[in-house]
PDB file of N, CA and C in Angstrom:
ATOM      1  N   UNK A   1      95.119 169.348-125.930  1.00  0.00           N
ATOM      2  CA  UNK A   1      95.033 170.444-126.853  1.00  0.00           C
ATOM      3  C   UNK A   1      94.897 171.738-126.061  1.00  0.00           C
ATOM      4  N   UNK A   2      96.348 172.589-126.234  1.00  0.00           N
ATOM      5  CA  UNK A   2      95.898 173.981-125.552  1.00  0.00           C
ATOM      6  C   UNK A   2      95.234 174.982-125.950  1.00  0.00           C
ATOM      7  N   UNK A   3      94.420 175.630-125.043  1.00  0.00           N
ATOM      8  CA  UNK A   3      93.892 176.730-125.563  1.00  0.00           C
ATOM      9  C   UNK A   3      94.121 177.975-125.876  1.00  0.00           C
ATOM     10  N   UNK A   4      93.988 178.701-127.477  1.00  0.00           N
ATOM     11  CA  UNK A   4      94.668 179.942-127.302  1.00  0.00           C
ATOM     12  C   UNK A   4      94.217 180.399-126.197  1.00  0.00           C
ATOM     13  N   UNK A   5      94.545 182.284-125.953  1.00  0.00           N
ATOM     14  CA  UNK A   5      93.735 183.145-125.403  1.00  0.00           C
ATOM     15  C   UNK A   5      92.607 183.548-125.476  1.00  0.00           C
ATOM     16  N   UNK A   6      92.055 183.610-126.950  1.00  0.00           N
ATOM     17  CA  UNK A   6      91.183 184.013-128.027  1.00  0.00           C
ATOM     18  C   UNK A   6      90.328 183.105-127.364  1.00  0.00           C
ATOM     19  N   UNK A   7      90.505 182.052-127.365  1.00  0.00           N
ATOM     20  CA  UNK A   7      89.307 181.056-126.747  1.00  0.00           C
ATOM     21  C   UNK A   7      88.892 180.581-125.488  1.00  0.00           C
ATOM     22  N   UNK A   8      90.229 181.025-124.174  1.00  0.00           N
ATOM     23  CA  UNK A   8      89.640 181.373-123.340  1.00  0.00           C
ATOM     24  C   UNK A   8      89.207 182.574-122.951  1.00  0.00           C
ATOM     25  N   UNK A   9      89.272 183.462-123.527  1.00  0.00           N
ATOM     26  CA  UNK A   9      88.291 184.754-123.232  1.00  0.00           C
ATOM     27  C   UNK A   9      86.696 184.561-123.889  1.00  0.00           C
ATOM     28  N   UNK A  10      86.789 183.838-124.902  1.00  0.00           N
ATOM     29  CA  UNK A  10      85.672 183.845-125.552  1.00  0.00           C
ATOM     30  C   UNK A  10      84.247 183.825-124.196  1.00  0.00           C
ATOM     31  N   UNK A  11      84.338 183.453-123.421  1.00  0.00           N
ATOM     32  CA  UNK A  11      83.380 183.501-122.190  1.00  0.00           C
ATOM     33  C   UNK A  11      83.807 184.565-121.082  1.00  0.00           C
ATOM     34  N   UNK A  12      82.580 185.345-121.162  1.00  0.00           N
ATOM     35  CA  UNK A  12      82.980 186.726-120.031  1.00  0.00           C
ATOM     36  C   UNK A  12      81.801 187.084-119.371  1.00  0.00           C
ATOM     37  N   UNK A  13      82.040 187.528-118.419  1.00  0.00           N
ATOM     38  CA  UNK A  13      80.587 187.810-117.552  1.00  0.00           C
ATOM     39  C   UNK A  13      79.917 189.270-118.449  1.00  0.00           C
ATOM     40  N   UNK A  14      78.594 189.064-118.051  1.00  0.00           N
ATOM     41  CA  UNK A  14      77.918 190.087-118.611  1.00  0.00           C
ATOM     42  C   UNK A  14      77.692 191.348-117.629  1.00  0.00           C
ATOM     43  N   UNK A  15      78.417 191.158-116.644  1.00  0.00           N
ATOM     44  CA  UNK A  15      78.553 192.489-116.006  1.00  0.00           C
ATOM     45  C   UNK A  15      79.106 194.003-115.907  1.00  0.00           C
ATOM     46  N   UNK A  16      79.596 194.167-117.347  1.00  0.00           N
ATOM     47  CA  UNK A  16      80.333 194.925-117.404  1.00  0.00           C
ATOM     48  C   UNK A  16      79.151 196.544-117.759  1.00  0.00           C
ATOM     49  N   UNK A  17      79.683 197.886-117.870  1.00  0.00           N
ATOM     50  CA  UNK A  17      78.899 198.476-117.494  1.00  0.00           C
ATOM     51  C   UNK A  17      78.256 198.961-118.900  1.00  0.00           C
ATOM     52  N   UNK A  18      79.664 199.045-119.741  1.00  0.00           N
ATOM     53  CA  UNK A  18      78.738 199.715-121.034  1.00  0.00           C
ATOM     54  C   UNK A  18      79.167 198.391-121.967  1.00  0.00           C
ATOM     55  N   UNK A  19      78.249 197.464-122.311  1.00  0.00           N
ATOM     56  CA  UNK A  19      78.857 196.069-123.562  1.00  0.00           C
ATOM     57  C   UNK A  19      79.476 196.814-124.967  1.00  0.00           C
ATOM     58  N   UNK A  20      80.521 196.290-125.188  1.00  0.00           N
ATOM     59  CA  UNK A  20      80.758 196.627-126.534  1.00  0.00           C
ATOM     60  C   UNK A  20      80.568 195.672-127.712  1.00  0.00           C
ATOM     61  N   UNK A  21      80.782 196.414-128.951  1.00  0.00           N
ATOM     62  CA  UNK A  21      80.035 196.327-130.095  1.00  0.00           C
ATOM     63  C   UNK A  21      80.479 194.342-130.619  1.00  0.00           C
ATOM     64  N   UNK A  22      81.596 194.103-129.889  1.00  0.00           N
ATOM     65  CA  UNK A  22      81.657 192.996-130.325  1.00  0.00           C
ATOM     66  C   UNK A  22      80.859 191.320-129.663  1.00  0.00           C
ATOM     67  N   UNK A  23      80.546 192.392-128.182  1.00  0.00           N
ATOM     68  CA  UNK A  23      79.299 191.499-127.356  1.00  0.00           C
ATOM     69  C   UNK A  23      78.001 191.272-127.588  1.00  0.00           C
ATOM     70  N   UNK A  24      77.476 192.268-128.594  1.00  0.00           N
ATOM     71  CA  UNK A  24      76.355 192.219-129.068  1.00  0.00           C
ATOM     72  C   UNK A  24      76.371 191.242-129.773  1.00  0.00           C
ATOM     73  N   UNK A  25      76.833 190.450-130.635  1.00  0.00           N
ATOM     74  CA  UNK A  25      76.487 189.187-131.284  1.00  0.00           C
ATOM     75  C   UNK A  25      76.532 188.159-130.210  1.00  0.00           C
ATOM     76  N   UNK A  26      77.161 188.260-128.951  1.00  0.00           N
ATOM     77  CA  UNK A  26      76.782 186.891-128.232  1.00  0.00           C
ATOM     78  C   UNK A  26      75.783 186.966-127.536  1.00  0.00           C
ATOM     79  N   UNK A  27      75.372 185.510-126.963  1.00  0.00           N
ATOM     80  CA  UNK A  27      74.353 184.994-126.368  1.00  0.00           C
ATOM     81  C   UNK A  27      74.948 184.286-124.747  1.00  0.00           C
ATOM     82  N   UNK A  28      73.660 185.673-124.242  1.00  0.00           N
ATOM     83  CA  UNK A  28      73.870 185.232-122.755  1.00  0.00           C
ATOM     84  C   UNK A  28      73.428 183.893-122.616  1.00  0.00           C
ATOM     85  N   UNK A  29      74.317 183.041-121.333  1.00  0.00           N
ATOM     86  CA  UNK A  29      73.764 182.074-121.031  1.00  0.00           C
ATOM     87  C   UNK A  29      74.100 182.132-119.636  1.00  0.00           C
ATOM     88  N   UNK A  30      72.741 181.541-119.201  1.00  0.00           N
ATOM     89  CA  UNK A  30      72.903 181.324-117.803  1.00  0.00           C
ATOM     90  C   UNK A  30      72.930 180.173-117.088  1.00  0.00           C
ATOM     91  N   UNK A  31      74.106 179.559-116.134  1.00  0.00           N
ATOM     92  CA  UNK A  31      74.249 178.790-115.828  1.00  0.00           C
ATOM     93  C   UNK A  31      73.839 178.286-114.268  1.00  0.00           C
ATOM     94  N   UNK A  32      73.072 177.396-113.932  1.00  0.00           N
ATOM     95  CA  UNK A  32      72.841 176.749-112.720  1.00  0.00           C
ATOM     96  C   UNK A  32      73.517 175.411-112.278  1.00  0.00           C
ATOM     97  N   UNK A  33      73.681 175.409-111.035  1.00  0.00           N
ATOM     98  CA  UNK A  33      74.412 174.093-110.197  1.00  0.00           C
ATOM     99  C   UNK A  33      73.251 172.894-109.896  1.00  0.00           C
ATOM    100  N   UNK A  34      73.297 171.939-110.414  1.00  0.00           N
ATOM    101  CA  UNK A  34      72.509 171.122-109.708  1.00  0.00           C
ATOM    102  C   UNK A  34      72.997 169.960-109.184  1.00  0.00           C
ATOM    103  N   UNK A  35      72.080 169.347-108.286  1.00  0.00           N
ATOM    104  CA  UNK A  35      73.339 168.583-107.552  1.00  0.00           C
ATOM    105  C   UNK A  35      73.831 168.472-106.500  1.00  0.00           C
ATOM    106  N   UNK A  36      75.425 167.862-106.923  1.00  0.00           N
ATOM    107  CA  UNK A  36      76.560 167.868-106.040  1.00  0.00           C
ATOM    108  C   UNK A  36      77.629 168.624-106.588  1.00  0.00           C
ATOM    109  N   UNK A  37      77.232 169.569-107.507  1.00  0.00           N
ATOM    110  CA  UNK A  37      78.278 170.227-107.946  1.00  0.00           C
ATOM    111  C   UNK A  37      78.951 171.508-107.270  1.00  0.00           C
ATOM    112  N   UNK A  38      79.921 171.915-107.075  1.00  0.00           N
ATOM    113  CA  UNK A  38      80.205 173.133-106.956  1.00  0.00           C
ATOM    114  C   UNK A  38      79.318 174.580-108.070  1.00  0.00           C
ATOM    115  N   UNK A  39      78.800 175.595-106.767  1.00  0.00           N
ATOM    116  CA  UNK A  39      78.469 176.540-107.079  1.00  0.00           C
ATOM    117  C   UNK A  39      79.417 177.517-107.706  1.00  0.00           C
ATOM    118  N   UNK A  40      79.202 177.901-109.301  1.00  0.00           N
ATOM    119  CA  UNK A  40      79.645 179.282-109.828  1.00  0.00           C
ATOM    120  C   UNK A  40      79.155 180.451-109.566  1.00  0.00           C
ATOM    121  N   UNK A  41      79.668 181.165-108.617  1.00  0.00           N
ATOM    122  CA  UNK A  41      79.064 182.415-108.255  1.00  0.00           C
ATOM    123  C   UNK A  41      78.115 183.609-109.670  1.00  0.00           C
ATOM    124  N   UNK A  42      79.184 183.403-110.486  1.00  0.00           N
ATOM    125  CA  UNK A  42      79.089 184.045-111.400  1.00  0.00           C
ATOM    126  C   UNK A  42      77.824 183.171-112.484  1.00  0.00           C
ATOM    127  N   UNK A  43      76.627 183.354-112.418  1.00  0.00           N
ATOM    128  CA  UNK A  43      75.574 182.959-112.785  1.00  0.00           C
ATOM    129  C   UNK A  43      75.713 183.476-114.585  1.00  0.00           C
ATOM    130  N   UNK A  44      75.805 184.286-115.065  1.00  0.00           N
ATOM    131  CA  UNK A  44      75.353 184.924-115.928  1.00  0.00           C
ATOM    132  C   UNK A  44      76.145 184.755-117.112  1.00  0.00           C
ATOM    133  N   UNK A  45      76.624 184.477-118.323  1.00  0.00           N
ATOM    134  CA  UNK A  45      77.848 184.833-119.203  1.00  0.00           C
ATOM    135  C   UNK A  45      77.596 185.174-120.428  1.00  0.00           C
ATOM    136  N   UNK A  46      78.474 185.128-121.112  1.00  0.00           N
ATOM    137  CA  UNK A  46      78.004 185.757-122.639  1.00  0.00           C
ATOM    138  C   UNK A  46      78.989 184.701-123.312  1.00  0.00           C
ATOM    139  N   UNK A  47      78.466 184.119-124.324  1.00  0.00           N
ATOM    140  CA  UNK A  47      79.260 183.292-125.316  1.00  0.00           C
ATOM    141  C   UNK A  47      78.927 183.585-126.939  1.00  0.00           C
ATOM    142  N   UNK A  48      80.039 183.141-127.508  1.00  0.00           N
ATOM    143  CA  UNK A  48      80.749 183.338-128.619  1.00  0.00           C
ATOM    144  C   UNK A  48      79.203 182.057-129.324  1.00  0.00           C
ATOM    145  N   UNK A  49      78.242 182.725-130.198  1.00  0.00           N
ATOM    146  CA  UNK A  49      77.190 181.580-130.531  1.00  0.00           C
ATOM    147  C   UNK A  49      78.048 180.487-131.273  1.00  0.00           C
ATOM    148  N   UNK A  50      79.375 180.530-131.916  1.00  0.00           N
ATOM    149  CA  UNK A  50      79.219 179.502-132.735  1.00  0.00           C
ATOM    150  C   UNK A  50      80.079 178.489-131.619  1.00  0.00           C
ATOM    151  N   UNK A  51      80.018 178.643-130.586  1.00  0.00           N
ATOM    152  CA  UNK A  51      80.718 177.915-129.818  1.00  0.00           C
ATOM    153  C   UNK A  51      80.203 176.519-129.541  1.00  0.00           C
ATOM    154  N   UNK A  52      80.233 175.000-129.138  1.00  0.00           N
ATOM    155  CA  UNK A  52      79.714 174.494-128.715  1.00  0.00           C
ATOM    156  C   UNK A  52      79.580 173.802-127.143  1.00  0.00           C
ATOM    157  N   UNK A  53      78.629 172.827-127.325  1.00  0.00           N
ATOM    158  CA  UNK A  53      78.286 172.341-125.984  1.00  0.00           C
ATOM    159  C   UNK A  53      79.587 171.902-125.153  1.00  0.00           C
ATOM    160  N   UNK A  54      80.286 171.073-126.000  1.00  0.00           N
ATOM    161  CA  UNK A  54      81.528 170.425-125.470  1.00  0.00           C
ATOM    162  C   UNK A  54      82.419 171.555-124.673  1.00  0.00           C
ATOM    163  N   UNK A  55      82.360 172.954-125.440  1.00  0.00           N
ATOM    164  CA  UNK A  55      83.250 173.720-124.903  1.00  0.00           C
ATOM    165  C   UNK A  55      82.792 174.543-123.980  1.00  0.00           C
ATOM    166  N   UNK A  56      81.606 174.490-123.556  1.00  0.00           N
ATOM    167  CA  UNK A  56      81.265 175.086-122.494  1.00  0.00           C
ATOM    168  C   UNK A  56      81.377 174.255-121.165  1.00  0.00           C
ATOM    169  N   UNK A  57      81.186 172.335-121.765  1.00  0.00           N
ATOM    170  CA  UNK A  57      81.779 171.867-120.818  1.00  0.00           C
ATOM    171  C   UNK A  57      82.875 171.677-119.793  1.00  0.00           C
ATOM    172  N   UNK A  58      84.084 171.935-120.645  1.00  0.00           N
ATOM    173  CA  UNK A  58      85.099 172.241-120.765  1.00  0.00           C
ATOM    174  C   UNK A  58      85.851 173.497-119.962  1.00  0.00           C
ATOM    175  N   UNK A  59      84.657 174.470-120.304  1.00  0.00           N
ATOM    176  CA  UNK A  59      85.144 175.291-119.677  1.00  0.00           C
ATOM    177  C   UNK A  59      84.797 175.398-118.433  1.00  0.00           C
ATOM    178  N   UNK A  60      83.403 174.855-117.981  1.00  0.00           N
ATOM    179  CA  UNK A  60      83.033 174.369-115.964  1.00  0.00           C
ATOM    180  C   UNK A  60      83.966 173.717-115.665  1.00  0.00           C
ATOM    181  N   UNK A  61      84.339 172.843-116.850  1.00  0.00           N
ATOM    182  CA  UNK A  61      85.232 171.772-116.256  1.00  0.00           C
ATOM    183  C   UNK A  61      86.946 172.173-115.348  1.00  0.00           C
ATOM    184  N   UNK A  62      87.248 173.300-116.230  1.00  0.00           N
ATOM    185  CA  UNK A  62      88.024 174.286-116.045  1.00  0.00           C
ATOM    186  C   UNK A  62      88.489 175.263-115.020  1.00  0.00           C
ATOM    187  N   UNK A  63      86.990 175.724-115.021  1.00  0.00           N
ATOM    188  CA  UNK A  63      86.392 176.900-113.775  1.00  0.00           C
ATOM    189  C   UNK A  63      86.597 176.378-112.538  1.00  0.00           C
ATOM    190  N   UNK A  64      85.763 174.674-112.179  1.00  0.00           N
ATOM    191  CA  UNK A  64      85.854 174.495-111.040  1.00  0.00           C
ATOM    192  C   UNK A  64      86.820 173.398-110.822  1.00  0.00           C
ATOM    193  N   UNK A  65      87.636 173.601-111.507  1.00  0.00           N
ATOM    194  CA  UNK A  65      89.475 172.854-110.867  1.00  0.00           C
ATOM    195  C   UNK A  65      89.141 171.374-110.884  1.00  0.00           C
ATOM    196  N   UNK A  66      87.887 170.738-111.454  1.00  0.00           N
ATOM    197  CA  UNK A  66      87.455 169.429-111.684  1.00  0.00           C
ATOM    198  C   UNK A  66      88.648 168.576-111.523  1.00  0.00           C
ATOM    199  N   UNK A  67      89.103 167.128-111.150  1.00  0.00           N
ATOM    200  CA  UNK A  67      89.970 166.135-111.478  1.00  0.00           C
ATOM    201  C   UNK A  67      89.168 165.718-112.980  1.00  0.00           C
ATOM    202  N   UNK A  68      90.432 165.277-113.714  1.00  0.00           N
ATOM    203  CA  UNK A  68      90.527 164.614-114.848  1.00  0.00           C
ATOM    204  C   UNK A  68      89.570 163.736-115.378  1.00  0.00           C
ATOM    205  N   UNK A  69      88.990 163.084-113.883  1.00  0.00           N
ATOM    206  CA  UNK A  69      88.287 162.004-114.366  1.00  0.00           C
ATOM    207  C   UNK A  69      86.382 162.006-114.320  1.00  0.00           C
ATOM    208  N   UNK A  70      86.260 163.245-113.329  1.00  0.00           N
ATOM    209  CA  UNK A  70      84.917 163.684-113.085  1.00  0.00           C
ATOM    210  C   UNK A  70      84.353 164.766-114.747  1.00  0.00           C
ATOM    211  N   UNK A  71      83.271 163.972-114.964  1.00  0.00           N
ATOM    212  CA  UNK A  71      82.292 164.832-115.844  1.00  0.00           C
ATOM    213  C   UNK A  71      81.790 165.644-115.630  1.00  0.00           C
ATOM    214  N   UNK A  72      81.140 167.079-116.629  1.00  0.00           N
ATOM    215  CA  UNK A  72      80.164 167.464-116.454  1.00  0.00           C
ATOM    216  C   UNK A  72      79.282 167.677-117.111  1.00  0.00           C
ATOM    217  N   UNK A  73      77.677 167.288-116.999  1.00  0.00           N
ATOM    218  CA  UNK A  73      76.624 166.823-117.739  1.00  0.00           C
ATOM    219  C   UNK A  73      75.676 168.316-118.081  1.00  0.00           C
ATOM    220  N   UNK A  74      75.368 168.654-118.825  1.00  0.00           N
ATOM    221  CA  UNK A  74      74.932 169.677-119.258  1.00  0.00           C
ATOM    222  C   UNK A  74      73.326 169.390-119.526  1.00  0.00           C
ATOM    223  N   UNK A  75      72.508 170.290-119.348  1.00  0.00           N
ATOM    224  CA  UNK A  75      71.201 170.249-119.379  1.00  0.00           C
ATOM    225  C   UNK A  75      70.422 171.637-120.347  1.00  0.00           C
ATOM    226  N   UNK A  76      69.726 171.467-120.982  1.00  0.00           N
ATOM    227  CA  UNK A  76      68.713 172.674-121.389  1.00  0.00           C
ATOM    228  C   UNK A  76      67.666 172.827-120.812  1.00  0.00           C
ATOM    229  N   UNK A  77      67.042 173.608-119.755  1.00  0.00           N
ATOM    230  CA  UNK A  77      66.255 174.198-119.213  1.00  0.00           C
ATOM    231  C   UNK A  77      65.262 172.509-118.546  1.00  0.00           C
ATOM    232  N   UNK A  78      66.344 171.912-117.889  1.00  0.00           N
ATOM    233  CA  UNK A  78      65.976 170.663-117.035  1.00  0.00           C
ATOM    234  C   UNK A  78      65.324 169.772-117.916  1.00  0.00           C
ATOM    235  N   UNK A  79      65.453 169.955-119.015  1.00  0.00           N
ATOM    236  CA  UNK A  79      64.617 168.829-119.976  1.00  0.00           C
ATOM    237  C   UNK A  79      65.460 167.432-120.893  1.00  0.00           C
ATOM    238  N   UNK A  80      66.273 168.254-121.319  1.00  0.00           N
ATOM    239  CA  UNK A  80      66.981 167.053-122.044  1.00  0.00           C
ATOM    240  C   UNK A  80      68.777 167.536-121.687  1.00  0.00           C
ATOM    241  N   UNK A  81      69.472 166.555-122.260  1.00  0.00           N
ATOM    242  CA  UNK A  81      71.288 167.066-122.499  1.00  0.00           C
ATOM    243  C   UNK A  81      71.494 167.169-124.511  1.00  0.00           C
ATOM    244  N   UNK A  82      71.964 168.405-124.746  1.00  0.00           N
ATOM    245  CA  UNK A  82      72.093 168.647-126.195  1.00  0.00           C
ATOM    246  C   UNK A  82      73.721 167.389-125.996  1.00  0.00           C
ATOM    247  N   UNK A  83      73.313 167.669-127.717  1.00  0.00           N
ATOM    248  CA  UNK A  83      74.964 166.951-127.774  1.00  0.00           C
ATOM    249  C   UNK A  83      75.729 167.787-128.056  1.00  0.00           C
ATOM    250  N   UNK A  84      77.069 166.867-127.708  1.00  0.00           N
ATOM    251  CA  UNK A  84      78.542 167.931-127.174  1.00  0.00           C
ATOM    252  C   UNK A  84      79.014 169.387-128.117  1.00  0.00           C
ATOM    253  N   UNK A  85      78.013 167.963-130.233  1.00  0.00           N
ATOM    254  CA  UNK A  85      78.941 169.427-131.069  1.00  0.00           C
ATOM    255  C   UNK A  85      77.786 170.506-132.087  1.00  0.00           C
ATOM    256  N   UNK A  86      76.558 170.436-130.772  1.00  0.00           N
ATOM    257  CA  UNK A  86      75.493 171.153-130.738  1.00  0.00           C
ATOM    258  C   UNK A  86      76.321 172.550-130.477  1.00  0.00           C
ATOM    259  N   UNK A  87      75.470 173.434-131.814  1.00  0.00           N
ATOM    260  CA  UNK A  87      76.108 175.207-131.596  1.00  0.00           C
ATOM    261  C   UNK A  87      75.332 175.466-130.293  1.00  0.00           C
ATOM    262  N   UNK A  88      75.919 176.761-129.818  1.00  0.00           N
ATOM    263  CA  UNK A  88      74.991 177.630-129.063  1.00  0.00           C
ATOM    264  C   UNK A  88      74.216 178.040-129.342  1.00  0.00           C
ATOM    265  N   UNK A  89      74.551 178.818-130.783  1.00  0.00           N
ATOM    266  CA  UNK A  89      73.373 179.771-131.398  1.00  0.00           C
ATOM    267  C   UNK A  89      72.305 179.151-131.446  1.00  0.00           C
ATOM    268  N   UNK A  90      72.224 177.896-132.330  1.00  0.00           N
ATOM    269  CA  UNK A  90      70.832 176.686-132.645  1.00  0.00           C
ATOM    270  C   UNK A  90      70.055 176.520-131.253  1.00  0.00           C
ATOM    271  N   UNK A  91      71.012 176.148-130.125  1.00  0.00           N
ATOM    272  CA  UNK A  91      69.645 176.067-128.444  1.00  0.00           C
ATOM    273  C   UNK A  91      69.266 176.806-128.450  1.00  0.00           C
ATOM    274  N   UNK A  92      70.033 178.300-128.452  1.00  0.00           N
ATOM    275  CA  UNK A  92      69.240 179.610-127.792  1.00  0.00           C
ATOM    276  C   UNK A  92      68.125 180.472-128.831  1.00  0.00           C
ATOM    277  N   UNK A  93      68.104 180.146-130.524  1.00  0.00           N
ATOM    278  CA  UNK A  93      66.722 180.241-130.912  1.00  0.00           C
ATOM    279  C   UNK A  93      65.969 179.214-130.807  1.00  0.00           C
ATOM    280  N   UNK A  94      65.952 177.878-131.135  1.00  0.00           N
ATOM    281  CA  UNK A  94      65.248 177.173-130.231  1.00  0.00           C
ATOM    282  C   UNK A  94      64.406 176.767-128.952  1.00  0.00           C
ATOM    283  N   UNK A  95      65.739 177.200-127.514  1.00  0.00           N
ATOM    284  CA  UNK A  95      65.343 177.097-126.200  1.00  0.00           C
ATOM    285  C   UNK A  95      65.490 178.344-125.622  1.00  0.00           C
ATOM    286  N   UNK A  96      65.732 179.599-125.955  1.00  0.00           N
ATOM    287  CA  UNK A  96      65.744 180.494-125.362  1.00  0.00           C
ATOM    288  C   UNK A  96      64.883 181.311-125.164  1.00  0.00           C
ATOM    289  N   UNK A  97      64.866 181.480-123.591  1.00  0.00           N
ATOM    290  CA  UNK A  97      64.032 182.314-123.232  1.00  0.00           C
ATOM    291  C   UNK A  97      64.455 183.170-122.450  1.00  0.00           C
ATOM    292  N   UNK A  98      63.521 184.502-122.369  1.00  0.00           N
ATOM    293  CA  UNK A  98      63.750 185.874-122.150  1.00  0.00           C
ATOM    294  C   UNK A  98      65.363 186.479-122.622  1.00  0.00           C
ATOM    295  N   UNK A  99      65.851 186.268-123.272  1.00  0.00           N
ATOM    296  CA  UNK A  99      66.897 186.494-123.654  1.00  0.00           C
ATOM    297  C   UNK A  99      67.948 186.031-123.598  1.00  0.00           C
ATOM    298  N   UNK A 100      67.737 185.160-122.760  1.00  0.00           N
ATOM    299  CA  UNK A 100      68.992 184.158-122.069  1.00  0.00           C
ATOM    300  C   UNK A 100      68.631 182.535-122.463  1.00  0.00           C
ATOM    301  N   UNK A 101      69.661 181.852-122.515  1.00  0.00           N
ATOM    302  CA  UNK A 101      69.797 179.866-122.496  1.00  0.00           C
ATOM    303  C   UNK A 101      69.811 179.734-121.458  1.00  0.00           C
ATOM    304  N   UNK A 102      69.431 179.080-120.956  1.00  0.00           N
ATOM    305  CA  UNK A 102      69.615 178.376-119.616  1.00  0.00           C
ATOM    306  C   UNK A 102      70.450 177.292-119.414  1.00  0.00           C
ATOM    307  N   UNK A 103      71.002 176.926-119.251  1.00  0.00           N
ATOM    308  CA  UNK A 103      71.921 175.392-118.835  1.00  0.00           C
ATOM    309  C   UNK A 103      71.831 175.311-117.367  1.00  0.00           C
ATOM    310  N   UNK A 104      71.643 173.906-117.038  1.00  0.00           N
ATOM    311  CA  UNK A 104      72.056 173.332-115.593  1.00  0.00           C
ATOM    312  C   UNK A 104      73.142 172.434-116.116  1.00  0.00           C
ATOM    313  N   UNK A 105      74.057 172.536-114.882  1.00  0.00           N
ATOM    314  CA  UNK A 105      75.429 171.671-115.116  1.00  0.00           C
ATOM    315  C   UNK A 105      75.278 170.330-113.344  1.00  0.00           C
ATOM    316  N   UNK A 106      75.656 169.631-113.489  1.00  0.00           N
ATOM    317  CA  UNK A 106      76.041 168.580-112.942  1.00  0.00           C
ATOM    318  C   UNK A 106      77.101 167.344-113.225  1.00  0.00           C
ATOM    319  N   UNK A 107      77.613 167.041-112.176  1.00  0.00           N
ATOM    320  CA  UNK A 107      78.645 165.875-111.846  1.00  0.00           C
ATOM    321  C   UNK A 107      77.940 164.145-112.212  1.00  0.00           C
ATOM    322  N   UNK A 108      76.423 164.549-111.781  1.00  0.00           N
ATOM    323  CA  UNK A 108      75.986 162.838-111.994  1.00  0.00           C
ATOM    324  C   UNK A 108      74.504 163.390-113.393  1.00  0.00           C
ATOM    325  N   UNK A 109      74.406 162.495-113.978  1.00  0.00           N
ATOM    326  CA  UNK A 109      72.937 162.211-114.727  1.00  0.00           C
ATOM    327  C   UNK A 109      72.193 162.546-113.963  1.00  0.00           C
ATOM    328  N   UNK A 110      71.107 163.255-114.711  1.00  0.00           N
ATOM    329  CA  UNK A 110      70.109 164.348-113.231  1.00  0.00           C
ATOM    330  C   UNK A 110      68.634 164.198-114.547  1.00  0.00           C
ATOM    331  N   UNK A 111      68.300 164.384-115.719  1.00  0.00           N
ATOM    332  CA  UNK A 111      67.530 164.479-115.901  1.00  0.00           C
ATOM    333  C   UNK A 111      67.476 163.766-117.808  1.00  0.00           C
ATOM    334  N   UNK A 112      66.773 163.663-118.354  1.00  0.00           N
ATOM    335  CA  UNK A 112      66.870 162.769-120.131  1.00  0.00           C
ATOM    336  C   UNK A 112      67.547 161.611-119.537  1.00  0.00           C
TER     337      UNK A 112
END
């Protein structure tokens, strides 16, 4: 299933200098390597809340040129793995803190 454009832009770094009005409804999330995974330089992002888990997988999966057959396991703030068609929005009032979600990503089962 390809992806429009619309949905791969939907994830953008939060570095930009002045956010516009349509970034304000998303939710930063910040992502960590644990592991054996390849490091994303780019720590920080902003997502689309009604997005889910699966598609953020998807999209590491993406980022770091993964083979077909390697996973990646998603974490909330080292405690448990949400499931795949868990919103964003729901973790980050739930698990969010200081303004940001946290996720750790990994290649093997690391923690739940």
């Amino acid at each position: 299933m390809a992806e429009t454009p619309e949905q791969q832009g939907a994830l953008s770094t939060s570095s930009s200098s002045t956010p516009a009005d349509k970034d304000s409804s998303k939710i930063c999330v910040l992502l960590n390597a644990t592991g054996n995974v390849p490091i994303i330089k780019k720590r920080t992002w902003t997502v689309d809340p009604n997005k889910t888990v699966s598609w953020i997988q998807k999209f590491i999966h993406k980022f770091l040129k993964l083979d077909a057959n390697e996973q990646i396991f998603l974490y909330v703030n080292q405690t448990f793995a949400p499931a795949p068609d868990q919103i964003i929005k729901n973790l980050y009032e739930c698990h969010g803190t200081n303004g940001k979600l946290v996720l750790y990503y990994c290649k093997n089962q690391a923690w739940g």
